[in-house]
C-alpha atoms as a PDB file:
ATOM      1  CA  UNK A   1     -84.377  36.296 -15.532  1.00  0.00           C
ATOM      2  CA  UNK A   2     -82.141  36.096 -12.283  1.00  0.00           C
ATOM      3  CA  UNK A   3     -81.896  32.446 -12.241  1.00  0.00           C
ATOM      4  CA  UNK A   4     -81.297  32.318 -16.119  1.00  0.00           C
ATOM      5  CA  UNK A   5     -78.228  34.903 -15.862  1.00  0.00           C
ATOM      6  CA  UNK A   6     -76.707  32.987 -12.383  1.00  0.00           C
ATOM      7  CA  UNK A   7     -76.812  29.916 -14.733  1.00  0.00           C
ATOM      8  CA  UNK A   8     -74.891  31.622 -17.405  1.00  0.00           C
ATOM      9  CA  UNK A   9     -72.515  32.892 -14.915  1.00  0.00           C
ATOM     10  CA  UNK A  10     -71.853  29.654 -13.270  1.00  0.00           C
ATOM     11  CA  UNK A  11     -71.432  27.750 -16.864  1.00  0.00           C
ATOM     12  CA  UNK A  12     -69.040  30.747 -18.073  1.00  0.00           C
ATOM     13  CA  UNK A  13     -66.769  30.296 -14.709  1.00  0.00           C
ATOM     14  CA  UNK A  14     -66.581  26.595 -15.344  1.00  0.00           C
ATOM     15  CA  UNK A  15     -65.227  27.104 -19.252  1.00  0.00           C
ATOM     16  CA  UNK A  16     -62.850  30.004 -18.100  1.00  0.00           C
ATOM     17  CA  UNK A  17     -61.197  27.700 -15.334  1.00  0.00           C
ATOM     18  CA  UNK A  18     -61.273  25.087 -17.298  1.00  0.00           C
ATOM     19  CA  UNK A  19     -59.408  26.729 -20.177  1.00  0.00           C
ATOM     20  CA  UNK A  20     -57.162  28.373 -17.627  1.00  0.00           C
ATOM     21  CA  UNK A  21     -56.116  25.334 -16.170  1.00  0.00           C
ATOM     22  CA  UNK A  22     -55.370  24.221 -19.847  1.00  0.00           C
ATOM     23  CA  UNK A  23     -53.639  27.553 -20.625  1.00  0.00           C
ATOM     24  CA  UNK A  24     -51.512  27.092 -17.258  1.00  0.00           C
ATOM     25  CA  UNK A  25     -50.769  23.189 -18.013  1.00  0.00           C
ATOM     26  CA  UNK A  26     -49.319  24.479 -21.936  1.00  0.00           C
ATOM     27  CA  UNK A  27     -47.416  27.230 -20.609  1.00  0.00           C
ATOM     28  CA  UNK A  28     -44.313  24.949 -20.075  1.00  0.00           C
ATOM     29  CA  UNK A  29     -42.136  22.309 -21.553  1.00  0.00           C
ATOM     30  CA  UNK A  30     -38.967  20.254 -19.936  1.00  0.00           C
ATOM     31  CA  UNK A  31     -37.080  18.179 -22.556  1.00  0.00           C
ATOM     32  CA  UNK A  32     -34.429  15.487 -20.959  1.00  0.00           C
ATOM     33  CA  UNK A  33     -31.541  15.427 -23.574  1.00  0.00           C
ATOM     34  CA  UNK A  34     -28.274  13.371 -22.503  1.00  0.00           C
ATOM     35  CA  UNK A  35     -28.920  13.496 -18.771  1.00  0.00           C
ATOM     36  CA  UNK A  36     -29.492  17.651 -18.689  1.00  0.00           C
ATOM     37  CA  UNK A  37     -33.425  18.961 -18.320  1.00  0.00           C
ATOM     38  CA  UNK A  38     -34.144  21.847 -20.207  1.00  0.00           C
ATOM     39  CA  UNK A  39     -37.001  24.090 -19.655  1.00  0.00           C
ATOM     40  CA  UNK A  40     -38.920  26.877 -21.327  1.00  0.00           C
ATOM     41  CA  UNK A  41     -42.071  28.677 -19.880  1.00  0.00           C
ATOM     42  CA  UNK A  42     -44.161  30.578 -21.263  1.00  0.00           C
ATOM     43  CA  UNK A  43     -45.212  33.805 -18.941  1.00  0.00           C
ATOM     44  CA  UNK A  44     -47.848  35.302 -21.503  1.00  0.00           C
ATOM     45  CA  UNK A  45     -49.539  32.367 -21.238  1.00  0.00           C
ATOM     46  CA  UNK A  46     -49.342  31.734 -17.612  1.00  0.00           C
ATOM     47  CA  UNK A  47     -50.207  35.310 -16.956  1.00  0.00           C
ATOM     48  CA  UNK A  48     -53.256  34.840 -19.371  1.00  0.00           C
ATOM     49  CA  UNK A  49     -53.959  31.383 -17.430  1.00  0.00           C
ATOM     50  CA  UNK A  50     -54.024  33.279 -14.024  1.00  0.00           C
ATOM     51  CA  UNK A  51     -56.141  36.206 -15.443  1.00  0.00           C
ATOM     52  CA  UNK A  52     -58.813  33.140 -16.875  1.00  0.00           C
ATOM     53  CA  UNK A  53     -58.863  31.452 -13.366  1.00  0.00           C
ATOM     54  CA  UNK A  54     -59.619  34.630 -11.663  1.00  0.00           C
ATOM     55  CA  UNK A  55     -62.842  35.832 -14.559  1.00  0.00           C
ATOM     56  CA  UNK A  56     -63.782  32.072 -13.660  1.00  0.00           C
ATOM     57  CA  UNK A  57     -63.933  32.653  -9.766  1.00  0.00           C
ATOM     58  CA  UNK A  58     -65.137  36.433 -10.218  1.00  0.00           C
ATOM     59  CA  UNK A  59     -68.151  34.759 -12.412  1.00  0.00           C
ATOM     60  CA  UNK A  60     -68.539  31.704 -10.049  1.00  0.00           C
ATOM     61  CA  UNK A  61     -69.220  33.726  -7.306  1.00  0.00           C
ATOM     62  CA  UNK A  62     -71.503  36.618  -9.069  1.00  0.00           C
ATOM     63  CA  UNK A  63     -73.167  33.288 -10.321  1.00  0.00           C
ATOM     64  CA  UNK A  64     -74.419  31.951  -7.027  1.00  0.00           C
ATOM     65  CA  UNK A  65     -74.459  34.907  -5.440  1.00  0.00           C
ATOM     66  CA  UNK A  66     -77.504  36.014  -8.066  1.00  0.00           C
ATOM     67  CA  UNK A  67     -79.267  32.544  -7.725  1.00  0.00           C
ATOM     68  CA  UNK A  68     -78.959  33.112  -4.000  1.00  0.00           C
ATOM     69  CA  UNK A  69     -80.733  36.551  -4.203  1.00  0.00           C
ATOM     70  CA  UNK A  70     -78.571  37.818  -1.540  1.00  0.00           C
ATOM     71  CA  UNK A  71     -77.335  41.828  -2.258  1.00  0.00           C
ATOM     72  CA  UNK A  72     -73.369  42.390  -2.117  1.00  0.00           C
ATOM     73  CA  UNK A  73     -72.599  45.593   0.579  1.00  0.00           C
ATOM     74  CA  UNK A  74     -69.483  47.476  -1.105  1.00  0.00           C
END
């Protein structure tokens, strides 16, 4: 049971930074019009992007750390 939840953790950390990175990456635009660069961002998104990367390393690291067997001391 152990093993099959560290799995699922691991798998869910790689979607959630891979859709953050996306997230992140679609967050911006820059448009070159007549010599002048215009740019818009998107800070929902990159806030959402940052929040994804961090569930990914939170579930990354709760993944190995339950294959591993080791306990956490808080």
């Amino acid at each position: 049971m152990k093993q099959t939840l560290g799995i699922l953790l691991i798998v869910l950390g790689l979607f959630l930074g891979y859709a953050g990175i996306n997230k992140l990456d679609d967050s911006g635009e820059t448009v070159k019009f007549l010599g002048i660069t215009i740019s818009a961002q998107d800070k929902e998104g990159k806030e959402t992007g940052y929040i994804m990367l961090a569930g990914a390393a939170l579930c990354l690291v709760g993944g190995v750390m339950s294959l591993q067997g080791k306990k956490i001391k808080v």
